[in-house]
Protein backbone atom coordinates (compact mmCIF):
# COMPACT_ATOMS: atom_id res chain seq x y z
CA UNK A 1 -16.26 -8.82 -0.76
CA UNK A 2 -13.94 -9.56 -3.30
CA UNK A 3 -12.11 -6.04 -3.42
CA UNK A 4 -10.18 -6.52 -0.71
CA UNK A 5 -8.97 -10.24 -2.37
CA UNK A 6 -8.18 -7.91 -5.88
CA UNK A 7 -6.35 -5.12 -4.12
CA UNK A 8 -3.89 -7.75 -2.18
CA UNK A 9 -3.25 -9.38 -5.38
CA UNK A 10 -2.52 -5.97 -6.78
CA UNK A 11 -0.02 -5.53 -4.05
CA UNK A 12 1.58 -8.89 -3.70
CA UNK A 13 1.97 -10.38 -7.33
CA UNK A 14 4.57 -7.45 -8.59
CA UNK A 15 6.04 -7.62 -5.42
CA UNK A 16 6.34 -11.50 -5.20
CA UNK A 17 7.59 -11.48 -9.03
CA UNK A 18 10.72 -9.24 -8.09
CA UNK A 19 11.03 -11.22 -5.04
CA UNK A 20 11.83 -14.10 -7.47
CA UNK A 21 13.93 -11.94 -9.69
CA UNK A 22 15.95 -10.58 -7.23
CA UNK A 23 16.47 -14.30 -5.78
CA UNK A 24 17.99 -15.09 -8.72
CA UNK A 25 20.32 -11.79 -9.14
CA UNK A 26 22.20 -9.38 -7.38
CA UNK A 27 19.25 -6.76 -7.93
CA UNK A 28 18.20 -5.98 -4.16
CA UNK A 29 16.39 -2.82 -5.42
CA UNK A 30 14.12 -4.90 -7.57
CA UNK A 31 11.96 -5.84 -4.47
CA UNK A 32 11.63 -2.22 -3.69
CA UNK A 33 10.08 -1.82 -7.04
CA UNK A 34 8.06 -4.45 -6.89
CA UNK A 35 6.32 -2.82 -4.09
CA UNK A 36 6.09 0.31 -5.83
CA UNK A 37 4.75 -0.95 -9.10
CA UNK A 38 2.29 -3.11 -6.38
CA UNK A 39 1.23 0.13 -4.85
CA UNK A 40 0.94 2.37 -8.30
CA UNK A 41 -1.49 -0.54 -9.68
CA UNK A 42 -3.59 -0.27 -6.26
CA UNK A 43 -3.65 3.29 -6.49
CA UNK A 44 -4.57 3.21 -10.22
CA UNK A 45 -7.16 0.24 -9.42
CA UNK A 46 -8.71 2.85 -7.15
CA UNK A 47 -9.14 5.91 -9.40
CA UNK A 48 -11.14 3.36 -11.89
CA UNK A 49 -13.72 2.51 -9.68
CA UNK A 50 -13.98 6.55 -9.03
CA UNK A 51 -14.95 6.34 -12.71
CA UNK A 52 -16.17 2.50 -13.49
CA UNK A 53 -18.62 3.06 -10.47
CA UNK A 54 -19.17 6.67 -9.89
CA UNK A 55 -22.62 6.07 -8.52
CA UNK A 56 -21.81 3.64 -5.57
CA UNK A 57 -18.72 6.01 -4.87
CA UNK A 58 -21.05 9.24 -4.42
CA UNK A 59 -23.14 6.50 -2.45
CA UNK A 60 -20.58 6.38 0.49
CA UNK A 61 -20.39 10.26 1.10
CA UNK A 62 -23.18 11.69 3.75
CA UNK A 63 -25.62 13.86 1.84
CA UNK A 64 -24.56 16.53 3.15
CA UNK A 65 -21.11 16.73 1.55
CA UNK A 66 -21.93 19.02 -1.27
CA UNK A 67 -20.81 18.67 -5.09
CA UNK A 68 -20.50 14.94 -4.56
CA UNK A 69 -20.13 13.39 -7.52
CA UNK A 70 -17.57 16.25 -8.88
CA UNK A 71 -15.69 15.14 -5.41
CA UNK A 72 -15.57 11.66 -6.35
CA UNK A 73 -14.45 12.66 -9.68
CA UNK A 74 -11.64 14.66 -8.93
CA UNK A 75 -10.09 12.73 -6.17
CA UNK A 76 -10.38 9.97 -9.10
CA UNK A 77 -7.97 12.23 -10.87
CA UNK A 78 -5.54 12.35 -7.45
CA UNK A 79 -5.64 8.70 -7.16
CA UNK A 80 -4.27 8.84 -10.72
CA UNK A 81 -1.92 11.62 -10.48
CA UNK A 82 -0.19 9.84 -7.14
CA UNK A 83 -0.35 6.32 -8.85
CA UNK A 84 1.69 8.06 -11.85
CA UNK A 85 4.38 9.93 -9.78
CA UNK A 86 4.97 6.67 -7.54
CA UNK A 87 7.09 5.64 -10.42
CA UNK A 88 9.78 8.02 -10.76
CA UNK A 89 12.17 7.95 -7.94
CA UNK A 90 12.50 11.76 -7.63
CA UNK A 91 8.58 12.08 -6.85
CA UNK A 92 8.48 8.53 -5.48
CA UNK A 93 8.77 9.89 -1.13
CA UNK A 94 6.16 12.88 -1.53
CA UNK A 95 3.54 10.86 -3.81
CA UNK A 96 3.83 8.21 -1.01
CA UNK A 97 2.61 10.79 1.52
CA UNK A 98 0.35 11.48 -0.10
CA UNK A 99 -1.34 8.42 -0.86
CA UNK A 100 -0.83 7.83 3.16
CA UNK A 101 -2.85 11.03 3.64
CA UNK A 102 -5.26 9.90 1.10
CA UNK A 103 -5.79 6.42 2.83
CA UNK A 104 -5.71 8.29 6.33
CA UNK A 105 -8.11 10.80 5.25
CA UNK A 106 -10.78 8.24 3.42
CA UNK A 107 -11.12 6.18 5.80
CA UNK A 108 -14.02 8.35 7.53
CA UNK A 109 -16.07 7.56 4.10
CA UNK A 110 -15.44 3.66 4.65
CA UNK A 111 -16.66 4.08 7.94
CA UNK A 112 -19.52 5.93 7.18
CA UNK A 113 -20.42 3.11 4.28
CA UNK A 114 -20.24 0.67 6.37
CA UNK A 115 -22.22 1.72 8.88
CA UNK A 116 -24.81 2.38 6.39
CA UNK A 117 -24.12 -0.42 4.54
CA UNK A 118 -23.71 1.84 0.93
CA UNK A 119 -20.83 1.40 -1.54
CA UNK A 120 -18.84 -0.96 -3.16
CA UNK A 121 -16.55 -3.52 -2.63
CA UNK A 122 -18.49 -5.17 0.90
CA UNK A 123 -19.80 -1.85 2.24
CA UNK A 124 -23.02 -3.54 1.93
CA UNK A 125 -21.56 -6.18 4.54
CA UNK A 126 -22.24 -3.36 7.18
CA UNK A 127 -20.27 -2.49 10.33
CA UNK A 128 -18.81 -6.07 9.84
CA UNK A 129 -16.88 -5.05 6.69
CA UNK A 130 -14.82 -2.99 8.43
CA UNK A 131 -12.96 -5.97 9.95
CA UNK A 132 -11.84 -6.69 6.62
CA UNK A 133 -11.05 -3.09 5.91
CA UNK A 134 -9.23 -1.23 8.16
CA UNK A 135 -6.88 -4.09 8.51
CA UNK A 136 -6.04 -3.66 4.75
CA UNK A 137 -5.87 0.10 5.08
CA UNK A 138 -3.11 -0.51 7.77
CA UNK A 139 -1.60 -2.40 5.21
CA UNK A 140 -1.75 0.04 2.32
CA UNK A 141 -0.50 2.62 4.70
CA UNK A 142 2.58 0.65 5.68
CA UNK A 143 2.97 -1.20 2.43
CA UNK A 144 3.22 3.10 1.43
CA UNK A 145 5.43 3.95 3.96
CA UNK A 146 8.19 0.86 3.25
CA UNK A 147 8.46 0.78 0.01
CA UNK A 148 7.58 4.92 -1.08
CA UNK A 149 8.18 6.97 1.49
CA UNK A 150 11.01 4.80 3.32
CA UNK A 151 12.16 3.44 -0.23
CA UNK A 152 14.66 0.75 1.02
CA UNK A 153 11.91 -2.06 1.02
CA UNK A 154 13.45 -5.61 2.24
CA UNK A 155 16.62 -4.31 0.12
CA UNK A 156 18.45 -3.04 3.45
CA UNK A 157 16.94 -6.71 5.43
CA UNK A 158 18.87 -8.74 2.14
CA UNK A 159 22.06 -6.92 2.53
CA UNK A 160 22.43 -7.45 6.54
CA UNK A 161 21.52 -11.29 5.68
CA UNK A 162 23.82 -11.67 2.71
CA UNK A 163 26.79 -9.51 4.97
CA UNK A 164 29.68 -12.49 5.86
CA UNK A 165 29.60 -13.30 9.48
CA UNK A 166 32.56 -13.89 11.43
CA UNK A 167 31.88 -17.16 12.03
CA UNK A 168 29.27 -19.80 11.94
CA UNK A 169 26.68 -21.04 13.93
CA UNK A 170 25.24 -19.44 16.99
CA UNK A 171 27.92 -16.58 16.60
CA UNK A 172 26.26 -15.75 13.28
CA UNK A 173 23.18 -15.69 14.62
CA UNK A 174 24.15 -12.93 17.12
CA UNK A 175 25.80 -10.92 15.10
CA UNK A 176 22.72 -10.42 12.47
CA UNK A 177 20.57 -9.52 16.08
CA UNK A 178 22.91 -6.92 17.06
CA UNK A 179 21.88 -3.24 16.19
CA UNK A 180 24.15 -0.77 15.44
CA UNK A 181 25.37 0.32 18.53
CA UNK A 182 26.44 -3.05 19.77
CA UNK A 183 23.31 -3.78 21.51
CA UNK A 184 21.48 -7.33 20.90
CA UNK A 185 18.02 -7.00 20.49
């Protein structure tokens, strides 16, 4: 079960490091590309084991899927292709759509190796494993969505906090709750 421990640190580490460098400068958008680079190395990480582990990847697809293993090879190449055109920002919104879609439609196959307890990375943990799954494919698909297909990651959150306030105190404090429109929240 240690996938799930190696793709958070895939997300988190890049994303924590630009934290810190963006701490330290005026470089909101660093953050943002923390979580990118976080979400291309996941993505990458991913197409590997299509390759590293074909075998227990053509494992977690019902037998009667046909061409199986040239499946798991080629979406081996997607996971590739969208982990690549995550980095540019021009191709950065529609490759994070697609990895969404790719998340959104895999997880059948996680659910099926579960359930049969086939595949890697805790499959063979049964219907239990999927406890520890599709909470971390909520997070891949949100962790997509903020910092791909959104793009502003906590970039927008630093610049309301670092905004002067009027005044201090409790007066601050309402100010950074109010939305747009006036309205506290």
């Amino acid at each position: 079960m240690i996938t799930p421990l190696i793709v958070l640190t895939i997300l988190f580490v890049p994303t924590l490091i630009a934290a810190a460098i963006a701490r330290r400068t005026t470089a909101y958008g660093a953050i943002n590309l923390g979580g990118v680079l976080g979400y291309s190395a996941a993505f990458a990480f991913f197409s590997i084991g299509h390759f590293a582990i074909t075998d227990e990847m053509v494992s977690m697809l019902p037998e009667f899927i046909p061409a199986r293993r040239p499946l798991v090879y080629a979406t081996g190449l997607l996971e590739a292709g969208l982990a690549l055109t995550l980095l540019p920002k021009r191709t950065r919104r529609y490759a994070g759509l697609g990895c969404i879609a790719i998340l959104v439609l895999f997880f059948p196959g996680n659910i099926y190796a579960a359930i049969h307890s086939v595949g890697p990375g805790g499959h063979q943990w049964g219907p239990v494993y999927l406890l520890v799954r599709a909470p971390l494919q909520v997070l891949l698909i949100l962790w997509g969505y903020y910092f791909a297909v959104r793009g502003q990651g906590f970039r927008s959150v630093r610049r309301e906090l670092a905004a002067p306030t009027k005044s201090k105190g409790l007066s601050a404090l309402h100010h950074h709750a109010e939305g747009r429109n006036g309205t506290v929240y």
